[in-house]
PDB file of N, CA and C in Angstrom:
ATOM      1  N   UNK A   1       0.847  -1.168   0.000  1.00  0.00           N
ATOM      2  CA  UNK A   1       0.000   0.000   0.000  1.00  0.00           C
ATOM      3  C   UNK A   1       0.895   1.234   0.000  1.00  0.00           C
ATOM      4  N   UNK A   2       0.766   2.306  -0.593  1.00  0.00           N
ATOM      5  CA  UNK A   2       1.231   3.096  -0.865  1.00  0.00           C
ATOM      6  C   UNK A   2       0.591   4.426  -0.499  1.00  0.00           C
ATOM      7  N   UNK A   3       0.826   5.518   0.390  1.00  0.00           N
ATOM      8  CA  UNK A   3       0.104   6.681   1.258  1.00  0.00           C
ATOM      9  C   UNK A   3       0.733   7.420   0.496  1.00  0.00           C
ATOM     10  N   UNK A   4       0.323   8.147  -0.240  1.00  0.00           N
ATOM     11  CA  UNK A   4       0.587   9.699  -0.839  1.00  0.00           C
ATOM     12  C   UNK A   4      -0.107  10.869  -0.076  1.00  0.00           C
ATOM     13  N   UNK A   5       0.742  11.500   1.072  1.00  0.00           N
ATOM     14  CA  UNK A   5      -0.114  12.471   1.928  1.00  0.00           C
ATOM     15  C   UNK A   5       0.573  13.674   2.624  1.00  0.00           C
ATOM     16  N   UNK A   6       0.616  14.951   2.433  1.00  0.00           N
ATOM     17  CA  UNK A   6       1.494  15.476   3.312  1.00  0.00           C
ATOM     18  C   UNK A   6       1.285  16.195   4.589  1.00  0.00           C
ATOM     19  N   UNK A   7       0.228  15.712   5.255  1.00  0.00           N
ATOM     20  CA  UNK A   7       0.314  15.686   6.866  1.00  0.00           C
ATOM     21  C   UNK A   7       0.662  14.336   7.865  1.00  0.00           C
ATOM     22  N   UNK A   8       1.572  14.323   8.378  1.00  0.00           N
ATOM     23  CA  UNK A   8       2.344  13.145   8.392  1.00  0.00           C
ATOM     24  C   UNK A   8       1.438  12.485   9.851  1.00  0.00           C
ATOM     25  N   UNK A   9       0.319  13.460  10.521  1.00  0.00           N
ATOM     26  CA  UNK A   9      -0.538  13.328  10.992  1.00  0.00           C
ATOM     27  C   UNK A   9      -1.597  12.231  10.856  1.00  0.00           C
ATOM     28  N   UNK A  10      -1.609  12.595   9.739  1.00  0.00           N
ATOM     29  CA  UNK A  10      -3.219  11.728   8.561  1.00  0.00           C
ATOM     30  C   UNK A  10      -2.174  10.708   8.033  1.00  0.00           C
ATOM     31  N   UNK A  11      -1.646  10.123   7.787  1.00  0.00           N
ATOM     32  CA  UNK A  11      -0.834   9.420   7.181  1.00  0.00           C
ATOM     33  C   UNK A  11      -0.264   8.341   7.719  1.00  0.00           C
ATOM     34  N   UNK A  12      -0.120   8.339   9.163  1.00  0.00           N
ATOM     35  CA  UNK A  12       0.638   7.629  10.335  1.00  0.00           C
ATOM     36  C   UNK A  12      -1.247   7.356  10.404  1.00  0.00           C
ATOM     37  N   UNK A  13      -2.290   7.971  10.628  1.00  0.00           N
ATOM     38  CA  UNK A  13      -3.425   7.413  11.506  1.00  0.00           C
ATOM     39  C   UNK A  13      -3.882   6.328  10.352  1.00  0.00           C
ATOM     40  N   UNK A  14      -3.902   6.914   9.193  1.00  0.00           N
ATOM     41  CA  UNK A  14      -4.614   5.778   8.019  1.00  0.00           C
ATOM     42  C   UNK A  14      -3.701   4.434   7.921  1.00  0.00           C
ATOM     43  N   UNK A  15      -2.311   4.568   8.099  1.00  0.00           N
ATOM     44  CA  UNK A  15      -1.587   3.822   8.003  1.00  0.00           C
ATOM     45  C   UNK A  15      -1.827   2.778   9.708  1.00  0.00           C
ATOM     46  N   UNK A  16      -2.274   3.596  10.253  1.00  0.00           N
ATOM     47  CA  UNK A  16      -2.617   2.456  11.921  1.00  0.00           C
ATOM     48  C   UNK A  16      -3.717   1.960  11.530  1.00  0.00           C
ATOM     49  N   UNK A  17      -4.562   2.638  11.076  1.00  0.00           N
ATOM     50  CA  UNK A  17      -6.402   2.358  10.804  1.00  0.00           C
ATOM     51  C   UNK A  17      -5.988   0.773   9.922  1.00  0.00           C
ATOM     52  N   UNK A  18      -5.634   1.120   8.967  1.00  0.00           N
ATOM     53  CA  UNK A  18      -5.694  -0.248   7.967  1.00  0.00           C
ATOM     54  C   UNK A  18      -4.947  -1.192   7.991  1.00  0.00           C
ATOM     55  N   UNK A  19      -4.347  -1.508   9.664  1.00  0.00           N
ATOM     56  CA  UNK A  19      -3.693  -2.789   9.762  1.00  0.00           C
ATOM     57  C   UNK A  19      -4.898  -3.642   9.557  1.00  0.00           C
ATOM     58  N   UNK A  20      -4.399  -4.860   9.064  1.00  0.00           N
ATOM     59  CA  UNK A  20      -4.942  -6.099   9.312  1.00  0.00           C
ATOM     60  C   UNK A  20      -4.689  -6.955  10.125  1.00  0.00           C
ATOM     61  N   UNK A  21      -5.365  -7.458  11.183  1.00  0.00           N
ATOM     62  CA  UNK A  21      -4.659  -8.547  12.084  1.00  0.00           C
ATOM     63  C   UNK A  21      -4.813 -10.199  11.336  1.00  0.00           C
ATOM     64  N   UNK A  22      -3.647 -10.551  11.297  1.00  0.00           N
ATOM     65  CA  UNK A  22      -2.800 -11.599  10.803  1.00  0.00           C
ATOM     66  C   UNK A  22      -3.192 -11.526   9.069  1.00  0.00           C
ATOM     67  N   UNK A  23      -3.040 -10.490   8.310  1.00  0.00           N
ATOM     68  CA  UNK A  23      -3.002  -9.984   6.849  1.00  0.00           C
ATOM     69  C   UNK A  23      -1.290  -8.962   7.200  1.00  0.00           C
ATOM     70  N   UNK A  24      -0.150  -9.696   7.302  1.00  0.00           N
ATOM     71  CA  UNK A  24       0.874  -8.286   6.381  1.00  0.00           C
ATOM     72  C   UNK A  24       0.045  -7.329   5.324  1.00  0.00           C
ATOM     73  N   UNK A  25       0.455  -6.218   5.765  1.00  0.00           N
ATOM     74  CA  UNK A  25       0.700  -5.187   4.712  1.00  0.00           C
ATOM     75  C   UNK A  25       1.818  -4.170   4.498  1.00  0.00           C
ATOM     76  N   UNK A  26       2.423  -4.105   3.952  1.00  0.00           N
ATOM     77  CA  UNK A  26       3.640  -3.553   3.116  1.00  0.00           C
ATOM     78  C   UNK A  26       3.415  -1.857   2.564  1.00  0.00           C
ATOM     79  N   UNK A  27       3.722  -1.162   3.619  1.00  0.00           N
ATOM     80  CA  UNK A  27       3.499   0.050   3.386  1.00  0.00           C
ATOM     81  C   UNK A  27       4.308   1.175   3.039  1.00  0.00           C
ATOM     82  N   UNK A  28       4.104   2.040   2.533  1.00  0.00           N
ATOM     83  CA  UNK A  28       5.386   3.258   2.099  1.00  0.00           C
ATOM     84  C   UNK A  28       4.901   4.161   2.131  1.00  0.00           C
ATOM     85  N   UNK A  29       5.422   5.229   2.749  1.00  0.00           N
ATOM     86  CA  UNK A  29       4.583   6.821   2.938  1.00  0.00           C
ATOM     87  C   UNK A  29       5.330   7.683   2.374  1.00  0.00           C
ATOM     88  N   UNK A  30       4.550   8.491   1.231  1.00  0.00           N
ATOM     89  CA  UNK A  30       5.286  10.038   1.369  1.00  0.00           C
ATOM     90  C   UNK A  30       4.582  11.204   0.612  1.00  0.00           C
ATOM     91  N   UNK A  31       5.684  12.227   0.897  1.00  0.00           N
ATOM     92  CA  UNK A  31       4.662  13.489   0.789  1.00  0.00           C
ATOM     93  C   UNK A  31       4.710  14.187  -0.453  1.00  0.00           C
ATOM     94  N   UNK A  32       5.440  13.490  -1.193  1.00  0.00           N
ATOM     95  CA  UNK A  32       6.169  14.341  -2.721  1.00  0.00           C
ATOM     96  C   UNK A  32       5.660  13.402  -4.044  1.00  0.00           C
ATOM     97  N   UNK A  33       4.742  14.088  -4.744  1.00  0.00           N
ATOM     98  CA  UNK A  33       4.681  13.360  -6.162  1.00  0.00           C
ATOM     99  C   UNK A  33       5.472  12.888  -6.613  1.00  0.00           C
ATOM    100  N   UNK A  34       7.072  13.459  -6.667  1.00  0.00           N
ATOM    101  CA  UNK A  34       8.347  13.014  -6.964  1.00  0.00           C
ATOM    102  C   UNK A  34       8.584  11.773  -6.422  1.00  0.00           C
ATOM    103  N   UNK A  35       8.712  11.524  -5.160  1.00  0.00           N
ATOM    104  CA  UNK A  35       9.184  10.167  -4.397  1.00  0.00           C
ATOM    105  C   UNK A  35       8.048   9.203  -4.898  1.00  0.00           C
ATOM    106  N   UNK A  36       6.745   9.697  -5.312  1.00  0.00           N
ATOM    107  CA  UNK A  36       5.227   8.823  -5.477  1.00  0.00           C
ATOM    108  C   UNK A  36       5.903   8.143  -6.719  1.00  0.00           C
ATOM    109  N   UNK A  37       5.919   8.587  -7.392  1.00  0.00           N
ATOM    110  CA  UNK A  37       6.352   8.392  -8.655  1.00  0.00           C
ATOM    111  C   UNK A  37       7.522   7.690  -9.023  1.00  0.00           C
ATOM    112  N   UNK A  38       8.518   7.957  -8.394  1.00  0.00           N
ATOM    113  CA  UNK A  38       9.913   6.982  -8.370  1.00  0.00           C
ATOM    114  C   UNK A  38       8.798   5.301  -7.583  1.00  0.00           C
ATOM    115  N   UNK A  39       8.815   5.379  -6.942  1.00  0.00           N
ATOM    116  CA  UNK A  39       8.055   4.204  -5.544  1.00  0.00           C
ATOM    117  C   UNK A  39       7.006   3.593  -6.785  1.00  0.00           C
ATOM    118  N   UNK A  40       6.444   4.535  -7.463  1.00  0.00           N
ATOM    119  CA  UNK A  40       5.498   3.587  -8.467  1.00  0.00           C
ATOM    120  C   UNK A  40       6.239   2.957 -10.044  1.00  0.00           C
ATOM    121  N   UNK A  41       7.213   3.239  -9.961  1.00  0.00           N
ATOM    122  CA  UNK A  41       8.102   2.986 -10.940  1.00  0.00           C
ATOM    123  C   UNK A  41       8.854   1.625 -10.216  1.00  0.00           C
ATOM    124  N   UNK A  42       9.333   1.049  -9.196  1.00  0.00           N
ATOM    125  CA  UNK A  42       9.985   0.340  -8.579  1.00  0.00           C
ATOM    126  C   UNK A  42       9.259  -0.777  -8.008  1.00  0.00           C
ATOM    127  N   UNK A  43       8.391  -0.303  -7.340  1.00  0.00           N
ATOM    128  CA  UNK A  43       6.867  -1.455  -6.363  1.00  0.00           C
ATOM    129  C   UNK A  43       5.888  -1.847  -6.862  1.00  0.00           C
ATOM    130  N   UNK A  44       5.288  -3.084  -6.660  1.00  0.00           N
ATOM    131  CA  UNK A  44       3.855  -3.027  -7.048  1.00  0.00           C
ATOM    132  C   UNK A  44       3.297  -2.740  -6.304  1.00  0.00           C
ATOM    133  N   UNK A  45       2.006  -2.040  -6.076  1.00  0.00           N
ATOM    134  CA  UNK A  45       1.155  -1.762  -5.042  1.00  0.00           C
ATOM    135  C   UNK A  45       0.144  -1.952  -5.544  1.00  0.00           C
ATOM    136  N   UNK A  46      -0.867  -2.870  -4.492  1.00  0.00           N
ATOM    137  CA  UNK A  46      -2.103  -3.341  -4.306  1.00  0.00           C
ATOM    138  C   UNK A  46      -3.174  -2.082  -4.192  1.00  0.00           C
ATOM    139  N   UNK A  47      -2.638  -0.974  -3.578  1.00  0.00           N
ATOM    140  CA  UNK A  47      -3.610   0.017  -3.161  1.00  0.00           C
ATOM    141  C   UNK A  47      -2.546   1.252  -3.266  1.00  0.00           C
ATOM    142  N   UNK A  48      -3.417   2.461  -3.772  1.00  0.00           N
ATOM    143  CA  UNK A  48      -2.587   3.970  -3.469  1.00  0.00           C
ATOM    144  C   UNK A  48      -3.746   4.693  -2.462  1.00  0.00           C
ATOM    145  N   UNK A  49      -3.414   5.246  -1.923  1.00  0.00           N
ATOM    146  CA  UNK A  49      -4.030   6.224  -0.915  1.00  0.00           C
ATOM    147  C   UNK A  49      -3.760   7.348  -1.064  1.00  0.00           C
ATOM    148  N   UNK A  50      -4.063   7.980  -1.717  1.00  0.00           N
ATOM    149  CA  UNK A  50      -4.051   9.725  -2.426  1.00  0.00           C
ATOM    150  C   UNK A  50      -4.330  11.096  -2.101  1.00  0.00           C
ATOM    151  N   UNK A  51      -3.631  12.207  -1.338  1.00  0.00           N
ATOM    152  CA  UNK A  51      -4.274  13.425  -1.188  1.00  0.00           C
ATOM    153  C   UNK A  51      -3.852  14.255  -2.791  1.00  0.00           C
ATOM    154  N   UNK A  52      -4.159  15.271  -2.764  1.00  0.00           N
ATOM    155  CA  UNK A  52      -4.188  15.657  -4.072  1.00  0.00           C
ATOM    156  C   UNK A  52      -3.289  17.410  -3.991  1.00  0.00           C
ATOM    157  N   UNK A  53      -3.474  17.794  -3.004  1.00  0.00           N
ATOM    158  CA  UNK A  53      -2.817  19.080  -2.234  1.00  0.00           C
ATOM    159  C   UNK A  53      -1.054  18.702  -1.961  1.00  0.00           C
ATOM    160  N   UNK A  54      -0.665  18.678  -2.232  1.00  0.00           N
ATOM    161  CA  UNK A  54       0.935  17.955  -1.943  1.00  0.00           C
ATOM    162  C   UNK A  54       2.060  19.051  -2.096  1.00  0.00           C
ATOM    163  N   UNK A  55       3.013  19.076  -1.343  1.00  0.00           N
ATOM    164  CA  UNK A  55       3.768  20.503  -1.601  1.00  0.00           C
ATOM    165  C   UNK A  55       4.635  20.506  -2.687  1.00  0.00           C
ATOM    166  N   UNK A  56       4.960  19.765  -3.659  1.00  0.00           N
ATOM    167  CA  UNK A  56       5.126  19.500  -4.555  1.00  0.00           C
ATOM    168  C   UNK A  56       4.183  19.967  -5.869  1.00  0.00           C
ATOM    169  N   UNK A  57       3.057  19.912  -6.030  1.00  0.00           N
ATOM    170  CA  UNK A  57       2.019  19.424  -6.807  1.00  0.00           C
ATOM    171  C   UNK A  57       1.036  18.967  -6.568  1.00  0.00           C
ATOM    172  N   UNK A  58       0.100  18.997  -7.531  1.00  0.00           N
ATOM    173  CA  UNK A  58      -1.292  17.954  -7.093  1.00  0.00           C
ATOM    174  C   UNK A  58      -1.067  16.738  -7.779  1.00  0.00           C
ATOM    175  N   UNK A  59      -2.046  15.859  -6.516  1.00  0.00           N
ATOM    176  CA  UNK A  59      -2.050  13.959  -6.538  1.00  0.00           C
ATOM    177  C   UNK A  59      -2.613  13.908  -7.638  1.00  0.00           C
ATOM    178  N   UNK A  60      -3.000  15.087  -8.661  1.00  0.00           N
ATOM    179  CA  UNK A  60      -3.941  14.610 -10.430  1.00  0.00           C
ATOM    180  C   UNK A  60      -2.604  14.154 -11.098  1.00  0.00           C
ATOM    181  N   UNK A  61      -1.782  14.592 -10.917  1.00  0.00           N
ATOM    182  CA  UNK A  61      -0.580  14.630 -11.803  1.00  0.00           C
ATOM    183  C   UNK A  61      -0.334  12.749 -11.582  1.00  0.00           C
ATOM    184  N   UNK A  62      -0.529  12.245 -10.759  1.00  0.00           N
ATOM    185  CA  UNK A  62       0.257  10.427 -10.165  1.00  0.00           C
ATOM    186  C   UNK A  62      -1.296  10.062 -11.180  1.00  0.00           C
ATOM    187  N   UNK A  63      -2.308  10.632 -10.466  1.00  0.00           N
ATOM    188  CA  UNK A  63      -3.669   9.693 -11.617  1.00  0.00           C
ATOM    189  C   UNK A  63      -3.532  10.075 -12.771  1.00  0.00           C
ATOM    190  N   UNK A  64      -3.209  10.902 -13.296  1.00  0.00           N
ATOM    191  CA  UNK A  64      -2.893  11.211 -14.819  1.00  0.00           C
ATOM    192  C   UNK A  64      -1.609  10.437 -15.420  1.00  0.00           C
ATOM    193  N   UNK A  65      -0.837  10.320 -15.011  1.00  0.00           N
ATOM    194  CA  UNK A  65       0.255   9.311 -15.124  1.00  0.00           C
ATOM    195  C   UNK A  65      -0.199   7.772 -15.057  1.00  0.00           C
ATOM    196  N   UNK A  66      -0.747   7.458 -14.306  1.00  0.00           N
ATOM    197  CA  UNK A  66      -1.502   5.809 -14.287  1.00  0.00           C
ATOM    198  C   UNK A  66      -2.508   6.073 -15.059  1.00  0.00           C
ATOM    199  N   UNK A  67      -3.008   6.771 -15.677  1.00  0.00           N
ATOM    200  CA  UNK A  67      -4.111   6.580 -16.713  1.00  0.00           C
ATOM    201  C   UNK A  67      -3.561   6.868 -18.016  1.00  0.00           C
ATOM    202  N   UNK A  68      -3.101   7.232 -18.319  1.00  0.00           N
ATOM    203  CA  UNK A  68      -1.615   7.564 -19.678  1.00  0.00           C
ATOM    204  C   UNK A  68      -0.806   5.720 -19.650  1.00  0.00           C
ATOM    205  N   UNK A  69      -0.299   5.722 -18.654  1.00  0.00           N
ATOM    206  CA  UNK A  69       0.364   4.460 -18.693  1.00  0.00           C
ATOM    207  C   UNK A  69      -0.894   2.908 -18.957  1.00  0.00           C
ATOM    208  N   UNK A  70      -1.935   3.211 -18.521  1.00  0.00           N
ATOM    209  CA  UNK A  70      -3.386   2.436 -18.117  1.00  0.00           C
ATOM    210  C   UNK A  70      -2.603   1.051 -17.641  1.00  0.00           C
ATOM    211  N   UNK A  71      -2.237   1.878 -16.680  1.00  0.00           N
ATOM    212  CA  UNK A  71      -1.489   1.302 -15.048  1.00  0.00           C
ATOM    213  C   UNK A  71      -3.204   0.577 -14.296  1.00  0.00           C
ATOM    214  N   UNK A  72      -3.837  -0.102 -14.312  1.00  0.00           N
ATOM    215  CA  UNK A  72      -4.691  -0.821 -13.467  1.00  0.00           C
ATOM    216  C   UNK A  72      -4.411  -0.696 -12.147  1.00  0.00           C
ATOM    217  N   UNK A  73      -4.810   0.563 -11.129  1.00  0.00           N
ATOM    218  CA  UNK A  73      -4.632   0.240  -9.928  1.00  0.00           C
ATOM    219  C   UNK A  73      -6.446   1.064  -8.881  1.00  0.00           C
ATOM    220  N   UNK A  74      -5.962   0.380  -7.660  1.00  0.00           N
ATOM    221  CA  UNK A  74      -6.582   0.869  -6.855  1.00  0.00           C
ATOM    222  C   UNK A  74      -6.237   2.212  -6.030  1.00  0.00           C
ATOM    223  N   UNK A  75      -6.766   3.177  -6.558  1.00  0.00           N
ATOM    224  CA  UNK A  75      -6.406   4.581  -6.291  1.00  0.00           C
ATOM    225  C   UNK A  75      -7.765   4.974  -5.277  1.00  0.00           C
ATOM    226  N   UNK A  76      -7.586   5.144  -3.960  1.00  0.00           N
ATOM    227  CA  UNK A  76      -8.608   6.226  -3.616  1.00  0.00           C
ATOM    228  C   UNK A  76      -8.334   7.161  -2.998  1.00  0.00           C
ATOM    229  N   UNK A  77      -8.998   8.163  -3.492  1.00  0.00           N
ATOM    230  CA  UNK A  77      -8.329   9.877  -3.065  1.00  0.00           C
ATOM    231  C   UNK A  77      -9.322  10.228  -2.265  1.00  0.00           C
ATOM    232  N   UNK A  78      -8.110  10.772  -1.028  1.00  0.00           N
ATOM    233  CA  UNK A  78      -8.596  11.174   0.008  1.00  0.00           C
ATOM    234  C   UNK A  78      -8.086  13.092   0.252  1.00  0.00           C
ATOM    235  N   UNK A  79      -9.195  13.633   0.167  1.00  0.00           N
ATOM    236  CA  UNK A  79      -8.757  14.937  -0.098  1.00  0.00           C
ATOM    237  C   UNK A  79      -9.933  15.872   0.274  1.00  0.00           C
ATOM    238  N   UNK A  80      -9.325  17.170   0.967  1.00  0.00           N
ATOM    239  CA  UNK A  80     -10.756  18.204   1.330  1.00  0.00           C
ATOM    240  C   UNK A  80     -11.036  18.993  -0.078  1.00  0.00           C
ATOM    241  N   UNK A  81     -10.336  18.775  -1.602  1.00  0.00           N
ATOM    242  CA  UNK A  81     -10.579  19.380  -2.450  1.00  0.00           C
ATOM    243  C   UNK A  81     -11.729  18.699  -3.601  1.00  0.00           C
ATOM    244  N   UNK A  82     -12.936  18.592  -2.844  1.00  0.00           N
ATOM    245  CA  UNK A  82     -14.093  17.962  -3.173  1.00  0.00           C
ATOM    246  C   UNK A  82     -14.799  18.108  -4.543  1.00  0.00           C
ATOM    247  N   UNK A  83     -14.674  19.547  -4.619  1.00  0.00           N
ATOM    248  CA  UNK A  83     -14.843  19.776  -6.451  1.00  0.00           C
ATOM    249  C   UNK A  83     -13.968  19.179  -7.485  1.00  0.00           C
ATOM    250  N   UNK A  84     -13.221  18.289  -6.567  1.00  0.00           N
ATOM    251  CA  UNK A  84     -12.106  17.348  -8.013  1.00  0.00           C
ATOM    252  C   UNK A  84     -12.316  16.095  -7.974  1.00  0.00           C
ATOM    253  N   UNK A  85     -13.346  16.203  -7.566  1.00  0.00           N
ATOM    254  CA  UNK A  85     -14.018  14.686  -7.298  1.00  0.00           C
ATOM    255  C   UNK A  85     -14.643  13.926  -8.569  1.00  0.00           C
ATOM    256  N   UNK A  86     -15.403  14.446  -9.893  1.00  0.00           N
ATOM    257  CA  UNK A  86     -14.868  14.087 -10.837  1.00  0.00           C
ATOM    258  C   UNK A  86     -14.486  13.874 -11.841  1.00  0.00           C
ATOM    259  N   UNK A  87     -13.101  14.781 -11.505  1.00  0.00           N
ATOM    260  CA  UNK A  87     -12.347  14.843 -12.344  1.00  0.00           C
ATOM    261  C   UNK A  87     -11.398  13.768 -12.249  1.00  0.00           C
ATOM    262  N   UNK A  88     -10.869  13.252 -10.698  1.00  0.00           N
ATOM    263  CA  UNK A  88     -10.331  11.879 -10.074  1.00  0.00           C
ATOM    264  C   UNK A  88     -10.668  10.806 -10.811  1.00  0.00           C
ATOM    265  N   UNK A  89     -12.278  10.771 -10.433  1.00  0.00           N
ATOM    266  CA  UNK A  89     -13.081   9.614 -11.386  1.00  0.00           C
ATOM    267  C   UNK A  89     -12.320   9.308 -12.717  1.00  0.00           C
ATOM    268  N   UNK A  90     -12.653  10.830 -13.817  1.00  0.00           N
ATOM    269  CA  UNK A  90     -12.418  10.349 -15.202  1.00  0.00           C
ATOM    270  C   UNK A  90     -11.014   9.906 -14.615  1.00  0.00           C
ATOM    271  N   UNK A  91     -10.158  10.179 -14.347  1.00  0.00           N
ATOM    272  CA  UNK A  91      -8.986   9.398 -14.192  1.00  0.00           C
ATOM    273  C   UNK A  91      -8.039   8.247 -13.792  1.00  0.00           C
ATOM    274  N   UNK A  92      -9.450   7.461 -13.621  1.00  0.00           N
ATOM    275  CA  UNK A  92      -9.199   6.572 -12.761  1.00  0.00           C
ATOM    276  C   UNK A  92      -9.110   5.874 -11.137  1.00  0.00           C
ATOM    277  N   UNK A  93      -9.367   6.813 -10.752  1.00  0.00           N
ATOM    278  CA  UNK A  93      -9.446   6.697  -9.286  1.00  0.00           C
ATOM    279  C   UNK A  93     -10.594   5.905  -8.638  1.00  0.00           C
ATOM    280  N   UNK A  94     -10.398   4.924  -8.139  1.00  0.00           N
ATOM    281  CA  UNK A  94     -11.406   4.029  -7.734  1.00  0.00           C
ATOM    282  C   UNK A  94     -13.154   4.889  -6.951  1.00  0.00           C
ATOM    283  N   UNK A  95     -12.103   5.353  -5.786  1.00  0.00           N
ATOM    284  CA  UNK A  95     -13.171   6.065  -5.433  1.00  0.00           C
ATOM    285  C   UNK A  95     -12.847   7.636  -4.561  1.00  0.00           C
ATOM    286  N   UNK A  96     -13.538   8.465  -3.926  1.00  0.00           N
ATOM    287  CA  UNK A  96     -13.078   9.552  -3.688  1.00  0.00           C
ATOM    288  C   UNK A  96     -13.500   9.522  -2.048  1.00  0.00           C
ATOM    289  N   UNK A  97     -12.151  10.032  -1.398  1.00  0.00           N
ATOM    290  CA  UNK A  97     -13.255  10.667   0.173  1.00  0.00           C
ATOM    291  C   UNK A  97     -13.057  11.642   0.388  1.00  0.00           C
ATOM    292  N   UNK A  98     -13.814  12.515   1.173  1.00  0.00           N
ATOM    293  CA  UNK A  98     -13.627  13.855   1.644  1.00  0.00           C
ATOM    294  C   UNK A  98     -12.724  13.256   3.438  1.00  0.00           C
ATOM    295  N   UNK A  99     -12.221  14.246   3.172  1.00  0.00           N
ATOM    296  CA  UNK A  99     -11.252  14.173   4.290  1.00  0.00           C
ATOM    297  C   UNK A  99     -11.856  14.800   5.913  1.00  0.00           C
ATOM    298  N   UNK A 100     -13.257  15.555   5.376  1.00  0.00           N
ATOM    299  CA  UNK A 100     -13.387  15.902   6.551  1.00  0.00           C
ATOM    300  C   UNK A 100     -14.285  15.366   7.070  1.00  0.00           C
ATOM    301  N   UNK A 101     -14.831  14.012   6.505  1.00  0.00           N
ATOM    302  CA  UNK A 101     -16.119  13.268   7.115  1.00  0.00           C
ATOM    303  C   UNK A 101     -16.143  11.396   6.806  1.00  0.00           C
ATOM    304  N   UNK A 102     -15.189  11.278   5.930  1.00  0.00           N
ATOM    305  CA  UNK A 102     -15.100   9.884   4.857  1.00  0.00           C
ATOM    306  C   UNK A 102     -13.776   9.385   6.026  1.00  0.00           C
ATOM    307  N   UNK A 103     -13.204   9.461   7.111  1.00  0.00           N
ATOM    308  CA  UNK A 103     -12.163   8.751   6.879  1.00  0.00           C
ATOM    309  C   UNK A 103     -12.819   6.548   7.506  1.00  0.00           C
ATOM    310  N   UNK A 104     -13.808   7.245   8.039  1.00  0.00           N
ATOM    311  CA  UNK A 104     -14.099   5.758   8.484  1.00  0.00           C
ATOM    312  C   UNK A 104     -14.309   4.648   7.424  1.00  0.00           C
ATOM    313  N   UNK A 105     -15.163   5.565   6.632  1.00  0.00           N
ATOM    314  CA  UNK A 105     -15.407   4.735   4.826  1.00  0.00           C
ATOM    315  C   UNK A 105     -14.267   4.806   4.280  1.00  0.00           C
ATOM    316  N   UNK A 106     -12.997   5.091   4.002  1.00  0.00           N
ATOM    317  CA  UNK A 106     -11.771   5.314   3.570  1.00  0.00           C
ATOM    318  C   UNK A 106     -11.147   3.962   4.315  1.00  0.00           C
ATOM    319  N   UNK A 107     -11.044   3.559   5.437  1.00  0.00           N
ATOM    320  CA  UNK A 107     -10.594   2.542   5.845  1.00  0.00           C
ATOM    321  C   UNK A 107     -11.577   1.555   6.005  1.00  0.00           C
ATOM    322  N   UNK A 108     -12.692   1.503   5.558  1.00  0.00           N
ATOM    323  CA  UNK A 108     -12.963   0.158   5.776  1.00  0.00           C
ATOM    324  C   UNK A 108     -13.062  -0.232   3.839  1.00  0.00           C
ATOM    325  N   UNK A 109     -12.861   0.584   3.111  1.00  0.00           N
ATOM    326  CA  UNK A 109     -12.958   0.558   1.911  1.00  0.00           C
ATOM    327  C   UNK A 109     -11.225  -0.414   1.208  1.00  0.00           C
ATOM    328  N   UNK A 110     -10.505   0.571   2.297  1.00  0.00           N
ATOM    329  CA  UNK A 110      -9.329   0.195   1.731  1.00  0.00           C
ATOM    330  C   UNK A 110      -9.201  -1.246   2.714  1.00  0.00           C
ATOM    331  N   UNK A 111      -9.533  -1.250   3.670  1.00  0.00           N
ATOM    332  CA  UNK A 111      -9.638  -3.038   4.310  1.00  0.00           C
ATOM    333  C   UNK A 111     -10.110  -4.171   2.773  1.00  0.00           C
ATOM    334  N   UNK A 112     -11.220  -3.502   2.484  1.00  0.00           N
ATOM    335  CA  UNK A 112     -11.948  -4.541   1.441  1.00  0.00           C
ATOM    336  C   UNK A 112     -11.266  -4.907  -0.022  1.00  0.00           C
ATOM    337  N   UNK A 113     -10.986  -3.913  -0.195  1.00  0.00           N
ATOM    338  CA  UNK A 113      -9.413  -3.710  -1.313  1.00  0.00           C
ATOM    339  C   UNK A 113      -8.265  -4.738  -0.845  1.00  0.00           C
ATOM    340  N   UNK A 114      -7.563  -4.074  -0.184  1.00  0.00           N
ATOM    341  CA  UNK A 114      -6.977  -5.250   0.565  1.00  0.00           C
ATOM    342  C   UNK A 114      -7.149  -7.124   0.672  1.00  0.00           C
ATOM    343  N   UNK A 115      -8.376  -6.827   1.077  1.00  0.00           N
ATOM    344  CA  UNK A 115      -8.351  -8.072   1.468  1.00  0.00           C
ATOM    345  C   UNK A 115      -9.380  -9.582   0.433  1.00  0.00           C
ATOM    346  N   UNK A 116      -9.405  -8.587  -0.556  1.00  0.00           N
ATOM    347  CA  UNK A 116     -10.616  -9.286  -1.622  1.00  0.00           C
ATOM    348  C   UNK A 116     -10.537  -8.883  -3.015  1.00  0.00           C
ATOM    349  N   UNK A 117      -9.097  -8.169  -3.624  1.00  0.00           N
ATOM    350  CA  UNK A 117      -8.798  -7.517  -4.652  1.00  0.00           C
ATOM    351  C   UNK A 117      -7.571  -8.465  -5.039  1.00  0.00           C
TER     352      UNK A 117
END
């Protein structure tokens, strides 16, 4: 699983939220489209976890890149920038949460991903 997020706040909690007990999961965090992008060039990942606000850039730029490449992945963007919700879609993004009310559906979404994908 792969956390694209730059409050290292939200990132550490989603990353506690979606343990699985007795499921490993294989996780990598970071805050730079740049590092996203090297990490998706190198790993496979089962799941991306996406904000879209990044101090770098916006997370459209990683879904626009996996949809150019038609990279098959599980992308869900988690972001308070709700009017890009869909625009995510056309791009591939599985599904969208708002950050200021979705995180419970965000982890039990990405549990089901996980564990049945």
């Amino acid at each position: 699983m792969l956390i694209v997020e730059d409050n290292a706040i939200i990132a550490e909690g989603i990353s506690k939220a979606i343990s699985i007990e007795n499921y490993p999961i294989k996780k990598k965090l970071t805050d730079k489209i740049k590092d996203a992008i090297n990490l998706l060039n190198t790993h496979m990942f089962q799941l991306i976890i996406l904000d879209l606000s990044l101090p770098d850039g916006s997370g459209l730029e990683i879904l626009k890149m996996l949809n150019e490449k038609k990279v098959e992945k599980n992308v869900l963007v988690f972001s308070t920038n709700i009017h890009l919700k869909r625009i995510c879609l056309k791009y591939g993004a599985y599904a969208f949460f708002d950050k200021a009310t979705d995180f419970d559906e965000l982890v039990k979404t990405s549990k089901s991903l996980l564990l049945y994908s």
